[in-house]
PDB file of N, CA and C in Angstrom:
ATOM      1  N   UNK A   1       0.855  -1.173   0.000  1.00  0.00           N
ATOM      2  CA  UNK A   1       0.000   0.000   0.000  1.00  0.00           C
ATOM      3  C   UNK A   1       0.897   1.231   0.000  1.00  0.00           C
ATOM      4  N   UNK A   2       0.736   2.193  -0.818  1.00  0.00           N
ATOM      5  CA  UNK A   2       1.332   3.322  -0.713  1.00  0.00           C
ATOM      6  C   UNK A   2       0.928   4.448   0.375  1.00  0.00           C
ATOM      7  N   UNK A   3       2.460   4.800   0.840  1.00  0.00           N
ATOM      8  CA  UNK A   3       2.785   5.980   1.771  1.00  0.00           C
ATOM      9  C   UNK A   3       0.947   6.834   1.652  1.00  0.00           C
ATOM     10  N   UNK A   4       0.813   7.512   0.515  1.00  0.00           N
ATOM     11  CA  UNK A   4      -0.357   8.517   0.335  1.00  0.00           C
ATOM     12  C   UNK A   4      -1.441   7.729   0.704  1.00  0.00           C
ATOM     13  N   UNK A   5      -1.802   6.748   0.834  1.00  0.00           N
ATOM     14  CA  UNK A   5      -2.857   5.758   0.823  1.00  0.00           C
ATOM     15  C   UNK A   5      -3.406   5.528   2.312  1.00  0.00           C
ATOM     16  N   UNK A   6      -1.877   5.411   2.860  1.00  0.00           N
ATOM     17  CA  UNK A   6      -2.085   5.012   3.882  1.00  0.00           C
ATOM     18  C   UNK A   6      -2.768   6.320   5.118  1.00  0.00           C
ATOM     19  N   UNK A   7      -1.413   6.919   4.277  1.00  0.00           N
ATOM     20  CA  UNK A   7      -1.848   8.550   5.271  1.00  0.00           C
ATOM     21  C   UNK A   7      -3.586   8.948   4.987  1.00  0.00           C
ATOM     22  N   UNK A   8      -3.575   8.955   4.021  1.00  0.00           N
ATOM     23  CA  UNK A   8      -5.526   9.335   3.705  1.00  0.00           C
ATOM     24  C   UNK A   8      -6.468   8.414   4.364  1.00  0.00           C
ATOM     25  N   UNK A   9      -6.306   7.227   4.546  1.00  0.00           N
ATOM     26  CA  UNK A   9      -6.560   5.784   5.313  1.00  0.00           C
ATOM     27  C   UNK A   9      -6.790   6.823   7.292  1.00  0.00           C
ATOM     28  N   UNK A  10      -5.338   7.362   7.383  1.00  0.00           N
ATOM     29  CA  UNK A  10      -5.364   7.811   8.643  1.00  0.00           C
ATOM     30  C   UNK A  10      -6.343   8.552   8.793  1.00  0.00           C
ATOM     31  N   UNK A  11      -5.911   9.571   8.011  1.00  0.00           N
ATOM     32  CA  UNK A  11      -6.661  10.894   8.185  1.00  0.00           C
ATOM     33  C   UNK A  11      -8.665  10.295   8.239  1.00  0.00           C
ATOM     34  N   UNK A  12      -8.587   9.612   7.268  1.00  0.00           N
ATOM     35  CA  UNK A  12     -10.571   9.360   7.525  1.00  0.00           C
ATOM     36  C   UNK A  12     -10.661   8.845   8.553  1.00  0.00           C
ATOM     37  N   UNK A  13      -9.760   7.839   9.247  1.00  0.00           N
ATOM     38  CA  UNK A  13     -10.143   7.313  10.598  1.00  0.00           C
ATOM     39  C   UNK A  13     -10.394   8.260  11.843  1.00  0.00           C
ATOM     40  N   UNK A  14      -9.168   9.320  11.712  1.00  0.00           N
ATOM     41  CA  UNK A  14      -9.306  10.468  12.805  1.00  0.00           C
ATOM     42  C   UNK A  14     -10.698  10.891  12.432  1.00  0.00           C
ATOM     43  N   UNK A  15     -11.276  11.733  11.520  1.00  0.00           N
ATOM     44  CA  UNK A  15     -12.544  12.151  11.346  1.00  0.00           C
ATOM     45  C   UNK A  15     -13.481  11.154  12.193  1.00  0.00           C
ATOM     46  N   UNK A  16     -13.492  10.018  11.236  1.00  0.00           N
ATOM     47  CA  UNK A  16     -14.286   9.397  12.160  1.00  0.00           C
ATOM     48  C   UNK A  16     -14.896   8.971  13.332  1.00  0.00           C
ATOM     49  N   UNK A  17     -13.527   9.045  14.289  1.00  0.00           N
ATOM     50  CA  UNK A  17     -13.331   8.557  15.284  1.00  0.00           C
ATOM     51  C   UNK A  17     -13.914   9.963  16.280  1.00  0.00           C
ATOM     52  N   UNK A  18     -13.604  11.191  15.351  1.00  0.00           N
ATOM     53  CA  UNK A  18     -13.911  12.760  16.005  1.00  0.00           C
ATOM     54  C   UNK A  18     -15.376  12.596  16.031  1.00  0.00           C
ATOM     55  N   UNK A  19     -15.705  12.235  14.623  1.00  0.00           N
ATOM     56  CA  UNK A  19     -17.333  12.466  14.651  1.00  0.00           C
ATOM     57  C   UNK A  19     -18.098  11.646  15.411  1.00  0.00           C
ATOM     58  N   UNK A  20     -17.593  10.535  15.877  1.00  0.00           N
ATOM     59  CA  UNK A  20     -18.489   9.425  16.375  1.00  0.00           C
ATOM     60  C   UNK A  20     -18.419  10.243  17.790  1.00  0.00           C
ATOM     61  N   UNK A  21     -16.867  10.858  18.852  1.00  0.00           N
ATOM     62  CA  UNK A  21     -16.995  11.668  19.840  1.00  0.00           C
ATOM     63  C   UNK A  21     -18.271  12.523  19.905  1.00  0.00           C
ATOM     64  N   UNK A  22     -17.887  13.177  18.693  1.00  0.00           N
ATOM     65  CA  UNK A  22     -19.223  14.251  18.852  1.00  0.00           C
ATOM     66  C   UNK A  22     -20.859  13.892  18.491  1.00  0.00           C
ATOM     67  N   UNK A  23     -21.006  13.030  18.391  1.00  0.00           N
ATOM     68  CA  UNK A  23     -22.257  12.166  18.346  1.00  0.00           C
ATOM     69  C   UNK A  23     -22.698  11.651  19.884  1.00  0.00           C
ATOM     70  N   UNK A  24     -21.190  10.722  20.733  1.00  0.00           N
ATOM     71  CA  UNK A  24     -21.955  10.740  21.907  1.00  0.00           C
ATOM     72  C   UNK A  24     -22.241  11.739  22.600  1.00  0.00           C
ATOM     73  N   UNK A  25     -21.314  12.811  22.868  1.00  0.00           N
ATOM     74  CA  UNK A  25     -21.543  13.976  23.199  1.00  0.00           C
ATOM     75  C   UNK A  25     -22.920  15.047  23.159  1.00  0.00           C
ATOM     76  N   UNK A  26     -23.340  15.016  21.855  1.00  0.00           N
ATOM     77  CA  UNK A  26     -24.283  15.196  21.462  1.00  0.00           C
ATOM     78  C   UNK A  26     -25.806  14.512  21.835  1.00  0.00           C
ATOM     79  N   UNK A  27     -25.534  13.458  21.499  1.00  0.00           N
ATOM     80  CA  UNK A  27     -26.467  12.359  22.362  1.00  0.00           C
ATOM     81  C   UNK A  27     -26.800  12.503  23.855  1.00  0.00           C
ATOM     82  N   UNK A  28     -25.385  12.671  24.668  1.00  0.00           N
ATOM     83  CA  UNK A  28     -25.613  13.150  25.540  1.00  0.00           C
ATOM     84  C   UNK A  28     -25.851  14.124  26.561  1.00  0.00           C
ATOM     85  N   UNK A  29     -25.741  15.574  25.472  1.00  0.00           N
ATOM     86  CA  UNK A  29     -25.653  16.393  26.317  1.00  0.00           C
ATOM     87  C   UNK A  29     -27.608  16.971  26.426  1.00  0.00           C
ATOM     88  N   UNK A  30     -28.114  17.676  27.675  1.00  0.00           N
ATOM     89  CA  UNK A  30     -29.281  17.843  27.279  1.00  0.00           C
ATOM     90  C   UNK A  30     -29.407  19.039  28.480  1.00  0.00           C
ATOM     91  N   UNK A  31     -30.369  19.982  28.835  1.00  0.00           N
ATOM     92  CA  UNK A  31     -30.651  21.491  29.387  1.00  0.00           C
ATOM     93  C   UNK A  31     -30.552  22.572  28.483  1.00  0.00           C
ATOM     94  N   UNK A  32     -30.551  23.626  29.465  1.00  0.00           N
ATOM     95  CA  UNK A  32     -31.109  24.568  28.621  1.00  0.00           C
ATOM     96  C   UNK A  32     -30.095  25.055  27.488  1.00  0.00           C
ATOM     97  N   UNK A  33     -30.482  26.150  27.131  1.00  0.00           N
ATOM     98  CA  UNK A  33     -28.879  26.740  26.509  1.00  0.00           C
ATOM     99  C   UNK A  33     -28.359  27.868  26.927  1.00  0.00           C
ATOM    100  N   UNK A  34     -29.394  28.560  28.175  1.00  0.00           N
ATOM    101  CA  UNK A  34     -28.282  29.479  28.755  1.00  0.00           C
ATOM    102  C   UNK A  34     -28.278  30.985  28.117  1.00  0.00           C
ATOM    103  N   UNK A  35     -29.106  31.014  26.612  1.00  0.00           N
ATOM    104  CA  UNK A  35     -29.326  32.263  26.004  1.00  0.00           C
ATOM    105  C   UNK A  35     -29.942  33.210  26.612  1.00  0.00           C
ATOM    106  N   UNK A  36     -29.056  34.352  26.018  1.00  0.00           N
ATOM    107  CA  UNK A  36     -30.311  35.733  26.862  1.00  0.00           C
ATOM    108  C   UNK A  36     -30.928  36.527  26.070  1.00  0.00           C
ATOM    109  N   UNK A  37     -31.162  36.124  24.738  1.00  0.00           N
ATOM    110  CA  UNK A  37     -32.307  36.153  23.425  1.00  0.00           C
ATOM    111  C   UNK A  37     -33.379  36.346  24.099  1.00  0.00           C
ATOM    112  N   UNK A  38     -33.866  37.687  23.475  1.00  0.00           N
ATOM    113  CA  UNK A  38     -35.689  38.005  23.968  1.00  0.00           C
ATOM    114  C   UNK A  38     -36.635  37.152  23.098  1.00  0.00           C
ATOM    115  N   UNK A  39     -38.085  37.300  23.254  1.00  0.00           N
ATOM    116  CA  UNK A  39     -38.672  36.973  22.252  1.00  0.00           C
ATOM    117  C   UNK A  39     -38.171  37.321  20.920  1.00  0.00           C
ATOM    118  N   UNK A  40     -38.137  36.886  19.653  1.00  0.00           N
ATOM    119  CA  UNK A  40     -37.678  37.218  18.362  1.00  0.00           C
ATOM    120  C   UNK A  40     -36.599  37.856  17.831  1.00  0.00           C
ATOM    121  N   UNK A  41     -35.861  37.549  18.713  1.00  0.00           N
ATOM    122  CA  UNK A  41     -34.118  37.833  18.963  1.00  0.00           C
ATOM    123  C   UNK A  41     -33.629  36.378  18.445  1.00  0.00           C
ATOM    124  N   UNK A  42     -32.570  36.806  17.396  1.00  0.00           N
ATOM    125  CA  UNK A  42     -31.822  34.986  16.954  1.00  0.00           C
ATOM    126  C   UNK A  42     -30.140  35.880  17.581  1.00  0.00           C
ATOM    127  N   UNK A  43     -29.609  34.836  17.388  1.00  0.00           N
ATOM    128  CA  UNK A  43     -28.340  34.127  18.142  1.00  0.00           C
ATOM    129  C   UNK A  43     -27.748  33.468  16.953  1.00  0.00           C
ATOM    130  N   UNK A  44     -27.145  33.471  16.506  1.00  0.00           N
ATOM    131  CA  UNK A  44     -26.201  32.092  15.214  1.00  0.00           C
ATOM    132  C   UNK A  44     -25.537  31.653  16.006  1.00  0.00           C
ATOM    133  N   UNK A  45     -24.927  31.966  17.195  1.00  0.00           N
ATOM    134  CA  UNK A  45     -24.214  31.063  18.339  1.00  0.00           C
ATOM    135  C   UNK A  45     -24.461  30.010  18.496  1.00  0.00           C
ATOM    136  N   UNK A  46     -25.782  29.713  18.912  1.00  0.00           N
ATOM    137  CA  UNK A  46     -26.612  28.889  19.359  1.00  0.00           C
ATOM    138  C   UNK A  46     -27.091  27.853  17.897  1.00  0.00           C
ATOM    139  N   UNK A  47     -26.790  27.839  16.950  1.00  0.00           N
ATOM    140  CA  UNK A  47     -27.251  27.030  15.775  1.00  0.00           C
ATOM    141  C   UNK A  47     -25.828  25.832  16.100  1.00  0.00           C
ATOM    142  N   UNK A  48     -25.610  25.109  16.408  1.00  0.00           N
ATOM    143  CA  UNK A  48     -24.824  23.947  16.143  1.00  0.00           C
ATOM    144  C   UNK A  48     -24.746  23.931  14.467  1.00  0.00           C
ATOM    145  N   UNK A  49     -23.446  23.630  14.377  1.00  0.00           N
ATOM    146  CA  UNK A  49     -23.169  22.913  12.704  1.00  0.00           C
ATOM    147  C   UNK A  49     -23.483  21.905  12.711  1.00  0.00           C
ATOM    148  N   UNK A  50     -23.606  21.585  11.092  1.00  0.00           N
ATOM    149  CA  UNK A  50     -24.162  20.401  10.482  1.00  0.00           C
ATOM    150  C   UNK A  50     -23.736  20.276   9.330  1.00  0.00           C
ATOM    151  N   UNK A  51     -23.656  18.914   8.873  1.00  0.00           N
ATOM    152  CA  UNK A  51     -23.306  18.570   7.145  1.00  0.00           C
ATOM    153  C   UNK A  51     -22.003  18.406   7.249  1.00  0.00           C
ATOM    154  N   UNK A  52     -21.288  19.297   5.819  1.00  0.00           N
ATOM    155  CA  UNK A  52     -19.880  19.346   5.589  1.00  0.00           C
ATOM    156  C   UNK A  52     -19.235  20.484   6.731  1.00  0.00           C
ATOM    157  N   UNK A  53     -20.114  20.963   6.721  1.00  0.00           N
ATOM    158  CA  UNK A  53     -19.401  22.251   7.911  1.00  0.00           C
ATOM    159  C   UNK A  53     -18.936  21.761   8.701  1.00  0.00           C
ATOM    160  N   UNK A  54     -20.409  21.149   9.304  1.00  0.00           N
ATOM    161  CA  UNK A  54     -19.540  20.330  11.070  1.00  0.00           C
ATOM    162  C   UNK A  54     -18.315  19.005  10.581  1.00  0.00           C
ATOM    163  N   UNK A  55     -18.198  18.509   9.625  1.00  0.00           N
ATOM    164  CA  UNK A  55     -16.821  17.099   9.591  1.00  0.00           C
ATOM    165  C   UNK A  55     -15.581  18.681   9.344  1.00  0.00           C
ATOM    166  N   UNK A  56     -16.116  19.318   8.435  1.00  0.00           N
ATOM    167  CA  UNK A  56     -14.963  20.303   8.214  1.00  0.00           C
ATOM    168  C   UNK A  56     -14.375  20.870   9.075  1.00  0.00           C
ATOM    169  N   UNK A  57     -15.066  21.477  10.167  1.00  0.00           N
ATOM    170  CA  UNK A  57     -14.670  21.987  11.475  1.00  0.00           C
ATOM    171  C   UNK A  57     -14.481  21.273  12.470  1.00  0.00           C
ATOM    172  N   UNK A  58     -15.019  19.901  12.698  1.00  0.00           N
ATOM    173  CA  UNK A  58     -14.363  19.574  13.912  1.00  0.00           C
ATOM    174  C   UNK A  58     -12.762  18.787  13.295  1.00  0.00           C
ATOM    175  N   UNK A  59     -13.055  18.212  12.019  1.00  0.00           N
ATOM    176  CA  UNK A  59     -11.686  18.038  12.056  1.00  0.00           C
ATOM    177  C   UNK A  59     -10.390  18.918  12.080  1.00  0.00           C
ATOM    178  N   UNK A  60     -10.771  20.154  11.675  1.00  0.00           N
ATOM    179  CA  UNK A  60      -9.770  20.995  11.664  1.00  0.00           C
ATOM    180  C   UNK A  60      -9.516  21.430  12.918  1.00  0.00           C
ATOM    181  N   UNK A  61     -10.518  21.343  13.844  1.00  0.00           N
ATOM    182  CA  UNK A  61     -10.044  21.589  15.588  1.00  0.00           C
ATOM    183  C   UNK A  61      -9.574  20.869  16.244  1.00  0.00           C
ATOM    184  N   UNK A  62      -9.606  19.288  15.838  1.00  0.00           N
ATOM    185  CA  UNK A  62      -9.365  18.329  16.335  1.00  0.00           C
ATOM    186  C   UNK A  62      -8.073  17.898  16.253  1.00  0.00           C
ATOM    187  N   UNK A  63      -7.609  18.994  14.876  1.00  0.00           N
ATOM    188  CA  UNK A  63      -6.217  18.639  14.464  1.00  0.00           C
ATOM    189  C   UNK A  63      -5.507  19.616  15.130  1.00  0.00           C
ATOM    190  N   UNK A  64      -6.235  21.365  15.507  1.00  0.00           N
ATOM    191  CA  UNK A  64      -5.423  21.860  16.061  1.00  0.00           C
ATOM    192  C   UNK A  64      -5.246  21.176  17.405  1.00  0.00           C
ATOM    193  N   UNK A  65      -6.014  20.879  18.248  1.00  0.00           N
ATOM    194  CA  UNK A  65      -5.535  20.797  19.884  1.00  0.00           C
ATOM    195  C   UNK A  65      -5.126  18.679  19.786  1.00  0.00           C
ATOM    196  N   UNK A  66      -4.927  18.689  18.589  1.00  0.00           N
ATOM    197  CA  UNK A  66      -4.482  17.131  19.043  1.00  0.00           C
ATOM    198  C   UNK A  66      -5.330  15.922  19.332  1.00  0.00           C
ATOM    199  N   UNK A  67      -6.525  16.244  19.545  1.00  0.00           N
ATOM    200  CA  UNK A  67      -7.619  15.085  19.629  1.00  0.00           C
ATOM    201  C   UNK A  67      -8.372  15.708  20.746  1.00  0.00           C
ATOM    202  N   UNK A  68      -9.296  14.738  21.411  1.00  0.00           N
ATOM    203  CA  UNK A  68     -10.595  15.498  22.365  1.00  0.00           C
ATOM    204  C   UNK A  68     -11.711  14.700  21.845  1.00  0.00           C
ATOM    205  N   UNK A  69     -12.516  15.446  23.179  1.00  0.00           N
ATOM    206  CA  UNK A  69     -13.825  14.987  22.506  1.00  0.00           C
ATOM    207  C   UNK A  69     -14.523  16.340  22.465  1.00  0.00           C
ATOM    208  N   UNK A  70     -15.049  16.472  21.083  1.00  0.00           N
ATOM    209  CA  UNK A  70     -16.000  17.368  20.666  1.00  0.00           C
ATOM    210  C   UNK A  70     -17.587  17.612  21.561  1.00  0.00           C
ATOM    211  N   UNK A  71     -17.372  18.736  22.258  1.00  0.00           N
ATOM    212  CA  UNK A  71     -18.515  18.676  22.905  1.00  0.00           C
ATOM    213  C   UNK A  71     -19.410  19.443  22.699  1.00  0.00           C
ATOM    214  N   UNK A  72     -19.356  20.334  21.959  1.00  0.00           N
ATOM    215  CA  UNK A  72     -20.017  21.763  21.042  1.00  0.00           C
ATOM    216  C   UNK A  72     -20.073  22.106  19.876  1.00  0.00           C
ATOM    217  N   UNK A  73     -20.690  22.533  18.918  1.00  0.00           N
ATOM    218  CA  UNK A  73     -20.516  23.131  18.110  1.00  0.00           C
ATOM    219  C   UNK A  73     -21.135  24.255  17.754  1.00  0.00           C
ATOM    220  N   UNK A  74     -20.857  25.811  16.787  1.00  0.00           N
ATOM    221  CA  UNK A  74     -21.875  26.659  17.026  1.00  0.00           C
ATOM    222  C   UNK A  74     -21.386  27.636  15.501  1.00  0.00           C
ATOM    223  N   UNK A  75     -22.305  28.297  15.121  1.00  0.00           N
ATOM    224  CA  UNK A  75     -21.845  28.570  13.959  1.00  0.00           C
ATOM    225  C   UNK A  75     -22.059  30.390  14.498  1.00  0.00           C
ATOM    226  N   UNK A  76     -21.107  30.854  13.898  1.00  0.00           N
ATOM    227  CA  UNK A  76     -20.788  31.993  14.129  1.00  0.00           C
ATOM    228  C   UNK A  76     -20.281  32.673  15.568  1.00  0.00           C
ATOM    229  N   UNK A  77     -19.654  32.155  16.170  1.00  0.00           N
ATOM    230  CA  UNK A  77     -19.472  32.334  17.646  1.00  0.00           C
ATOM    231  C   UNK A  77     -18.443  33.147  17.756  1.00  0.00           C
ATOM    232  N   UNK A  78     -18.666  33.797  18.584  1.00  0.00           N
ATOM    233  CA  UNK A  78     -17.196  34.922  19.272  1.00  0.00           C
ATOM    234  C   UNK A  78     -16.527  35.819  18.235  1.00  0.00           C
ATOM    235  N   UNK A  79     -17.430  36.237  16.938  1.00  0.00           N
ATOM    236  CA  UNK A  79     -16.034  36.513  15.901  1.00  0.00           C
ATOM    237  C   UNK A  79     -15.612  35.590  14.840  1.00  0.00           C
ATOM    238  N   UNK A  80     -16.181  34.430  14.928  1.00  0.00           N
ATOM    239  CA  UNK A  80     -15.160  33.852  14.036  1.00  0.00           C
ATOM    240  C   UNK A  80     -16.852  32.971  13.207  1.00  0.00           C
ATOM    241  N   UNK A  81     -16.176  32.309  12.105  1.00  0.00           N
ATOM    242  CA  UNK A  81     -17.179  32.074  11.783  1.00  0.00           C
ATOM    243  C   UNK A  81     -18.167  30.506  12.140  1.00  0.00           C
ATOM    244  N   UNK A  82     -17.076  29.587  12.777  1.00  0.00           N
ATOM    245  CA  UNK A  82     -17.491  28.482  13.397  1.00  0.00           C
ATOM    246  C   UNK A  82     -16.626  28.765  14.867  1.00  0.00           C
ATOM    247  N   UNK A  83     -17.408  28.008  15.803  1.00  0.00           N
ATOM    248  CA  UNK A  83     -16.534  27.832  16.746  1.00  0.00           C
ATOM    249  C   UNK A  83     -17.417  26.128  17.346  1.00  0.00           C
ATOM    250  N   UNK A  84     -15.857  25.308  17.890  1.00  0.00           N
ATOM    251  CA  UNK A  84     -15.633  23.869  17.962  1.00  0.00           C
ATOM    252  C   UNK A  84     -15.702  23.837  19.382  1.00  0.00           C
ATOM    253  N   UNK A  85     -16.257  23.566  20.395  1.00  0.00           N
ATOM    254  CA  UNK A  85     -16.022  23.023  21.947  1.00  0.00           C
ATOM    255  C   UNK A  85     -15.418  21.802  22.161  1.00  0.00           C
ATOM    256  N   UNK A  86     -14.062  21.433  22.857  1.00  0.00           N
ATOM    257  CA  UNK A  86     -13.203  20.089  22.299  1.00  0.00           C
ATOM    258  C   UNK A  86     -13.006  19.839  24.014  1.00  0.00           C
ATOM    259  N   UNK A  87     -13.379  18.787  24.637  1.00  0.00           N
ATOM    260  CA  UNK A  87     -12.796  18.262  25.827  1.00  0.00           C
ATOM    261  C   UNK A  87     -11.458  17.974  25.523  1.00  0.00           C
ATOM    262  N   UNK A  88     -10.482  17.688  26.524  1.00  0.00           N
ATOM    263  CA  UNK A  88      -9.205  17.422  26.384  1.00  0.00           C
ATOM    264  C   UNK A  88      -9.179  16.408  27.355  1.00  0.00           C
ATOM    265  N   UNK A  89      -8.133  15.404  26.902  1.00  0.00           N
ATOM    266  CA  UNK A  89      -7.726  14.268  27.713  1.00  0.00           C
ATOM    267  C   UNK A  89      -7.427  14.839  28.881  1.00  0.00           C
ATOM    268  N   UNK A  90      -6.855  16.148  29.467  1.00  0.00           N
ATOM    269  CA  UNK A  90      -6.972  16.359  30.589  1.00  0.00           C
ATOM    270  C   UNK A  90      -7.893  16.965  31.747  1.00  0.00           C
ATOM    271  N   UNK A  91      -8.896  16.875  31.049  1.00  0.00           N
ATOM    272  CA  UNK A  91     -10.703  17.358  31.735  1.00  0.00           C
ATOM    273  C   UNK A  91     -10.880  18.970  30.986  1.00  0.00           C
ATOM    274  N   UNK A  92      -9.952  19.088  31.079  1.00  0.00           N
ATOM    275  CA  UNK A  92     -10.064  21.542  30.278  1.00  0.00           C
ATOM    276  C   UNK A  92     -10.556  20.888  29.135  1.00  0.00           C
ATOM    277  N   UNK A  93     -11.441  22.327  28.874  1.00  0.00           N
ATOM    278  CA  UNK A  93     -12.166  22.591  27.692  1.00  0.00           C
ATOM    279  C   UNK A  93     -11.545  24.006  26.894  1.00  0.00           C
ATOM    280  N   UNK A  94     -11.431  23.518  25.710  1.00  0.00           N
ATOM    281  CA  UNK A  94     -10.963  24.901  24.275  1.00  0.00           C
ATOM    282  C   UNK A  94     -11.988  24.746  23.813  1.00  0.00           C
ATOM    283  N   UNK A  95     -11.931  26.397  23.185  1.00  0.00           N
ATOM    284  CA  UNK A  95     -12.649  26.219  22.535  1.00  0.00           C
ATOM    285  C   UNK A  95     -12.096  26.726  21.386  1.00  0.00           C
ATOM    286  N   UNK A  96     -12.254  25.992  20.007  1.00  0.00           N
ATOM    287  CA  UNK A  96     -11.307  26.574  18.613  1.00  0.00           C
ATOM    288  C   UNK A  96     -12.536  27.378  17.952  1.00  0.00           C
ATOM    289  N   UNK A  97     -11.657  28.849  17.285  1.00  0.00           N
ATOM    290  CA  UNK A  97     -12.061  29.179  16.684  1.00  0.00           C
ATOM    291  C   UNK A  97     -12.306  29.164  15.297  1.00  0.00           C
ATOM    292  N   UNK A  98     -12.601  29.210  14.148  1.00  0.00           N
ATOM    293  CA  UNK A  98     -12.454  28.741  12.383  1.00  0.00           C
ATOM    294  C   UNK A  98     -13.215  30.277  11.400  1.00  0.00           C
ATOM    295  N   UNK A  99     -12.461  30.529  11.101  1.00  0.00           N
ATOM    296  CA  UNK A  99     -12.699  31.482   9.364  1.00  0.00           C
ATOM    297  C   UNK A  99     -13.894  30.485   8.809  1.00  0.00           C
ATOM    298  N   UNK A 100     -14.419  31.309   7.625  1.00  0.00           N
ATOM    299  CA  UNK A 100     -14.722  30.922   6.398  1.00  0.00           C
ATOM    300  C   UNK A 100     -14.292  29.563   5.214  1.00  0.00           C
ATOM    301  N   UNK A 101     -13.418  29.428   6.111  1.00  0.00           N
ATOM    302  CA  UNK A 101     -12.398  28.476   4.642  1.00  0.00           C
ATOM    303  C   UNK A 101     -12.087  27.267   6.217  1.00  0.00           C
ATOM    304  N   UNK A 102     -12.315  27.360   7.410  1.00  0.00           N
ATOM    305  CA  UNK A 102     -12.245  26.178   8.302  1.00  0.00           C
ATOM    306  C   UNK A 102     -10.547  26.191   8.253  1.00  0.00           C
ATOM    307  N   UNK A 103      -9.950  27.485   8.952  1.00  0.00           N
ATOM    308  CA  UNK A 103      -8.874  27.450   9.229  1.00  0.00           C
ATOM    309  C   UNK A 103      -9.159  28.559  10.307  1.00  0.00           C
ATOM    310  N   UNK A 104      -8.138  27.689  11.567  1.00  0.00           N
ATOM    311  CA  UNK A 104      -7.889  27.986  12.974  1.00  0.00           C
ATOM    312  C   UNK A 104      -7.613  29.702  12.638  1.00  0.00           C
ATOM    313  N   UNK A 105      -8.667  30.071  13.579  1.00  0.00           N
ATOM    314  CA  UNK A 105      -7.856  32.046  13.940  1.00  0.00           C
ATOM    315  C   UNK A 105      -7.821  32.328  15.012  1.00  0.00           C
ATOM    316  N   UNK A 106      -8.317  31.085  16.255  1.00  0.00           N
ATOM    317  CA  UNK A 106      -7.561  31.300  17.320  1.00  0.00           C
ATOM    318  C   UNK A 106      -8.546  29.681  18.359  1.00  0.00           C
ATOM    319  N   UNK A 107      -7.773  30.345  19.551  1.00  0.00           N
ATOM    320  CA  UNK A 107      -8.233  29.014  20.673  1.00  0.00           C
ATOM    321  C   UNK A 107      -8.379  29.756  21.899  1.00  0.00           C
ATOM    322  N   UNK A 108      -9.278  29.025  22.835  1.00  0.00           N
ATOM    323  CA  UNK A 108      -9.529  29.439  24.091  1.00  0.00           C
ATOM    324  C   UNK A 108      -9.831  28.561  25.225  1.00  0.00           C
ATOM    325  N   UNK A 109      -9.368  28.816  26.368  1.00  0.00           N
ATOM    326  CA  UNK A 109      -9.933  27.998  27.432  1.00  0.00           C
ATOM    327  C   UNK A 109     -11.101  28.451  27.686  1.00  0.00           C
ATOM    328  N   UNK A 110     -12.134  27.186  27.470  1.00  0.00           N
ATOM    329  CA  UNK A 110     -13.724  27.438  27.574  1.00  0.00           C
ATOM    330  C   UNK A 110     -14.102  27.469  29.014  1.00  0.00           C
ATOM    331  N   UNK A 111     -14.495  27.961  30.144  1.00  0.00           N
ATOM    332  CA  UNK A 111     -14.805  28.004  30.755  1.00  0.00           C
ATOM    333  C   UNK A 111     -16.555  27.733  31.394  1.00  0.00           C
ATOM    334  N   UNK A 112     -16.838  27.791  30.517  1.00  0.00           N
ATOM    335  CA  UNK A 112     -18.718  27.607  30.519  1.00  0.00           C
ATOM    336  C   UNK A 112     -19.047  26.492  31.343  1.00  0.00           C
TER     337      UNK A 112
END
């Protein structure tokens, strides 16, 4: 099997392995959301990604902080145009930020 083969082999497994995180996560997370939206007030914060967006963005967050489990997602958050909520093997939460094009423009310790 060739070098390129293999590496692309990798790379879909990480996705995978991200998305299936963020599925239990998802599955499991449940309350309110904490918004302070009046009646007929929207939020894009509060929209979770979906489709190509969300594999696009969590993998690209997943690649910045190294792995995690995906515990958020939100489209337009803080400035940026996706933002990723990633547990870390060491209990802290980041949160990555993503452009337009699903490249990192910054990171944060999530505190929420």
């Amino acid at each position: 099997m060739r070098s390129s083969t293999r590496i692309l082999l990798g790379l879909a497994a990480a996705t995978g392995i991200g998305l299936g995180s963020y599925g239990v996560a998802s599955a499991t997370s449940a309350g309110p959301t904490g918004d302070d939206d009046g009646p007929g007030e929207t939020d894009d914060s509060d929209t979770p990604l979906s489709g190509s967006a969300l594999d696009q963005a969590v993998a690209a967050a997943l690649a910045h902080t190294g792995g995690g489990e995906v515990t958020d997602t939100e489209v337009g958050d803080d400035g940026a145009a996706y933002g990723v909520e990633i547990r870390l093997p060491d209990g802290s939460q980041v949160e990555v930020n993503l452009d337009e094009g699903f490249t990192v423009i910054g990171s944060e310790a999530d505190d929420d």
